[in-house]
C-alpha atoms as a PDB file:
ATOM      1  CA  UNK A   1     225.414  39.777 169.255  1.00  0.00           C
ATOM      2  CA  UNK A   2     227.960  37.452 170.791  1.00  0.00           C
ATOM      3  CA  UNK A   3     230.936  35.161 168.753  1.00  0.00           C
ATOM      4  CA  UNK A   4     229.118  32.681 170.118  1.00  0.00           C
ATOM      5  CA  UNK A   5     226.015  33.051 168.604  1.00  0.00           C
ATOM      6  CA  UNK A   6     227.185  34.510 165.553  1.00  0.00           C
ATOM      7  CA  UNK A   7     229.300  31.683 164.449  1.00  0.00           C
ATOM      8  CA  UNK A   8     226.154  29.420 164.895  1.00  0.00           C
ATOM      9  CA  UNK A   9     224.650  31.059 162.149  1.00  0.00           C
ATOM     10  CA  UNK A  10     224.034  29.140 158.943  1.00  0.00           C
ATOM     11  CA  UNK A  11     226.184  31.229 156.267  1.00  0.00           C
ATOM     12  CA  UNK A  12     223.482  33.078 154.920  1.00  0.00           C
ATOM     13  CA  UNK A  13     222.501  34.569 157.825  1.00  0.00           C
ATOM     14  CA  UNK A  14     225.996  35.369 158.632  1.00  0.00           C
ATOM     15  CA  UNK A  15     226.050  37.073 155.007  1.00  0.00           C
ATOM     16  CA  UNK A  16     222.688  39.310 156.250  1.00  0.00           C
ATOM     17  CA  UNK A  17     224.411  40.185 159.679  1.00  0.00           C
ATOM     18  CA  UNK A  18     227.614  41.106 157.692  1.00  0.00           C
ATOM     19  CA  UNK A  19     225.694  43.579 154.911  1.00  0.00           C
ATOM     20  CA  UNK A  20     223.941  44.872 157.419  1.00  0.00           C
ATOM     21  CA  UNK A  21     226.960  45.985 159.711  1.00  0.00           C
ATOM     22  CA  UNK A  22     228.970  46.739 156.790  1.00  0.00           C
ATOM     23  CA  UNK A  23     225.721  49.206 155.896  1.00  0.00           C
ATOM     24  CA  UNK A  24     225.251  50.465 159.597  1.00  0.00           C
ATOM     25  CA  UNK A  25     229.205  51.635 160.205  1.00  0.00           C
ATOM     26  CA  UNK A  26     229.014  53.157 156.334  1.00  0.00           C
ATOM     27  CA  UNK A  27     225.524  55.137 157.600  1.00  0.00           C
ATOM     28  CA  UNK A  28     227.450  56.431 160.325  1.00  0.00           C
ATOM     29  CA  UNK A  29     231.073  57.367 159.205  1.00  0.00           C
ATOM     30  CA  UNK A  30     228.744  59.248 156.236  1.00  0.00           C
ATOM     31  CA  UNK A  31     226.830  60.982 159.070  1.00  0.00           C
ATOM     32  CA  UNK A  32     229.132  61.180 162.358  1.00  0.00           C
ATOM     33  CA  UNK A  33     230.426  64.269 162.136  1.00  0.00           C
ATOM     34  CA  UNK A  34     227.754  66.129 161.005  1.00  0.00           C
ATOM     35  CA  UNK A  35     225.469  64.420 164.549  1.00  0.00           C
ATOM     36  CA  UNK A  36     228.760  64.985 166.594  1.00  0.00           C
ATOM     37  CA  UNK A  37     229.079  68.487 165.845  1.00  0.00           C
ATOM     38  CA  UNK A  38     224.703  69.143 165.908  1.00  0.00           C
ATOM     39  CA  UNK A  39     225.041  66.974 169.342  1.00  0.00           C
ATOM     40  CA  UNK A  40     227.818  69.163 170.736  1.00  0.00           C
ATOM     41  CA  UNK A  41     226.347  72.740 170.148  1.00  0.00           C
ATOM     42  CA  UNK A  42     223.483  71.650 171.683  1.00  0.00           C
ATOM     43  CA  UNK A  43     225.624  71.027 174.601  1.00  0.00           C
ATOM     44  CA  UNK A  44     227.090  74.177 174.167  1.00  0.00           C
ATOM     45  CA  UNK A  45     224.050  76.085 174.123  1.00  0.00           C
ATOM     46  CA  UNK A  46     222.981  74.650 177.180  1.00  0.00           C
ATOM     47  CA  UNK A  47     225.657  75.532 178.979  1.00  0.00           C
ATOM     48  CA  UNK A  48     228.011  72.692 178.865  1.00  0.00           C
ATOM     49  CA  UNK A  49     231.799  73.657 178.463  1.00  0.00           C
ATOM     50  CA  UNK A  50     233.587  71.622 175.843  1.00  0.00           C
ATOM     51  CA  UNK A  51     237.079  71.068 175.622  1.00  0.00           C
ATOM     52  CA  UNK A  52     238.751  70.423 172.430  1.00  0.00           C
ATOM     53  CA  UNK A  53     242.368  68.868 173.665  1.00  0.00           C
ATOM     54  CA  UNK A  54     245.815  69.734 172.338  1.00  0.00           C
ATOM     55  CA  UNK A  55     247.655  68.014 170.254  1.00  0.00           C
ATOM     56  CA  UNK A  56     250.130  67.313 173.435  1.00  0.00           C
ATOM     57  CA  UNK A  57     246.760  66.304 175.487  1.00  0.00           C
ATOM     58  CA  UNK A  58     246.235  63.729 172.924  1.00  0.00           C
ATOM     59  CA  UNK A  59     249.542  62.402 172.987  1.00  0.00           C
ATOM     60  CA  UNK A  60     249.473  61.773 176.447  1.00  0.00           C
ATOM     61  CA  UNK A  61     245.811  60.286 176.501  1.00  0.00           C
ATOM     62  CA  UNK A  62     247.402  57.758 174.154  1.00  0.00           C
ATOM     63  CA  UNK A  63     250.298  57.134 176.501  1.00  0.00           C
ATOM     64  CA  UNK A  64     248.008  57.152 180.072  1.00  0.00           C
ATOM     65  CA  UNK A  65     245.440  54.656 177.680  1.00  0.00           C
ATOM     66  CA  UNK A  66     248.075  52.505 175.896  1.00  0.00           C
ATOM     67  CA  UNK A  67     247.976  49.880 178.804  1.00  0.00           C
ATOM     68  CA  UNK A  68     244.385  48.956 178.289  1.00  0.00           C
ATOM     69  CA  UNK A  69     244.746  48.736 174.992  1.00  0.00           C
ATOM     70  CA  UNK A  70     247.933  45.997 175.142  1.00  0.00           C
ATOM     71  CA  UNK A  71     245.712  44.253 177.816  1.00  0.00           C
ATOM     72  CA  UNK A  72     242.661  43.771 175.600  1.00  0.00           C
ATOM     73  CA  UNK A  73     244.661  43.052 172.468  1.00  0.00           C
ATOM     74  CA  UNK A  74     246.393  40.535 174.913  1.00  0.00           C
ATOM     75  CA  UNK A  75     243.304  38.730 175.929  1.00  0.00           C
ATOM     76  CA  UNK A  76     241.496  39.078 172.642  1.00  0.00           C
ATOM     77  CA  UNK A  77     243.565  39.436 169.782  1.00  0.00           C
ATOM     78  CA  UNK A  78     243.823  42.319 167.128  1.00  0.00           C
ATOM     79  CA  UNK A  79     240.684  41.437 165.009  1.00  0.00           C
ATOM     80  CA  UNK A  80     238.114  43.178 166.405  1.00  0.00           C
ATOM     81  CA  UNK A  81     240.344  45.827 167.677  1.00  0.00           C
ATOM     82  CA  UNK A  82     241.730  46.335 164.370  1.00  0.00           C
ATOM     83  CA  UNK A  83     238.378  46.661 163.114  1.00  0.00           C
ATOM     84  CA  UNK A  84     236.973  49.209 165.001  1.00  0.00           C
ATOM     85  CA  UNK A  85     240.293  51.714 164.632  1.00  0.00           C
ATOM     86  CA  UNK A  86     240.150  51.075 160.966  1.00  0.00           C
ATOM     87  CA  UNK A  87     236.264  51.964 161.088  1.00  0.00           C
ATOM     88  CA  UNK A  88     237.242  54.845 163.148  1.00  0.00           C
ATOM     89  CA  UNK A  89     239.750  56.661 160.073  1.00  0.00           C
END
């Protein structure tokens, strides 16, 4: 849903919407890796080559995606950005 609607919400539906997204991100992070890992041997099996980058590959997938990053932060502030990368740990 959108800020805009959101924040039109009498509190107590706001309090709902929160629990529930506080519940959903919990589900997953409890359950990601064990569907990432089911997900990508199925992929394997089928065929699909997977590549599981370097530590140095990383790095500079950070540096080539830093940009995008600064731009979005720059436009939208670090909330919601600093949400999801602290859901992401």
């Amino acid at each position: 849903m959108n800020a805009s609607f959101y924040n039109n919400l009498p509190d107590w539906a706001k309090k709902v919407v929160d629990e529930a997204a506080h519940d959903a991100i919990a589900y997953t992070n409890a359950h990601w890796d064990e569907l990432l890992n089911e997900r990508v041997e199925k992929m394997k099996a089928s065929g699909v080559e997977v590549h599981d980058p370097t530590d140095e590959e990383l790095k500079e997938w950070k540096k080539a995606t830093q940009p995008i990053i600064d731009e979005y932060i720059k436009k939208n502030g670090t909330e919601w950005y600093n949400t999801v990368l602290n859901a992401s740990k």
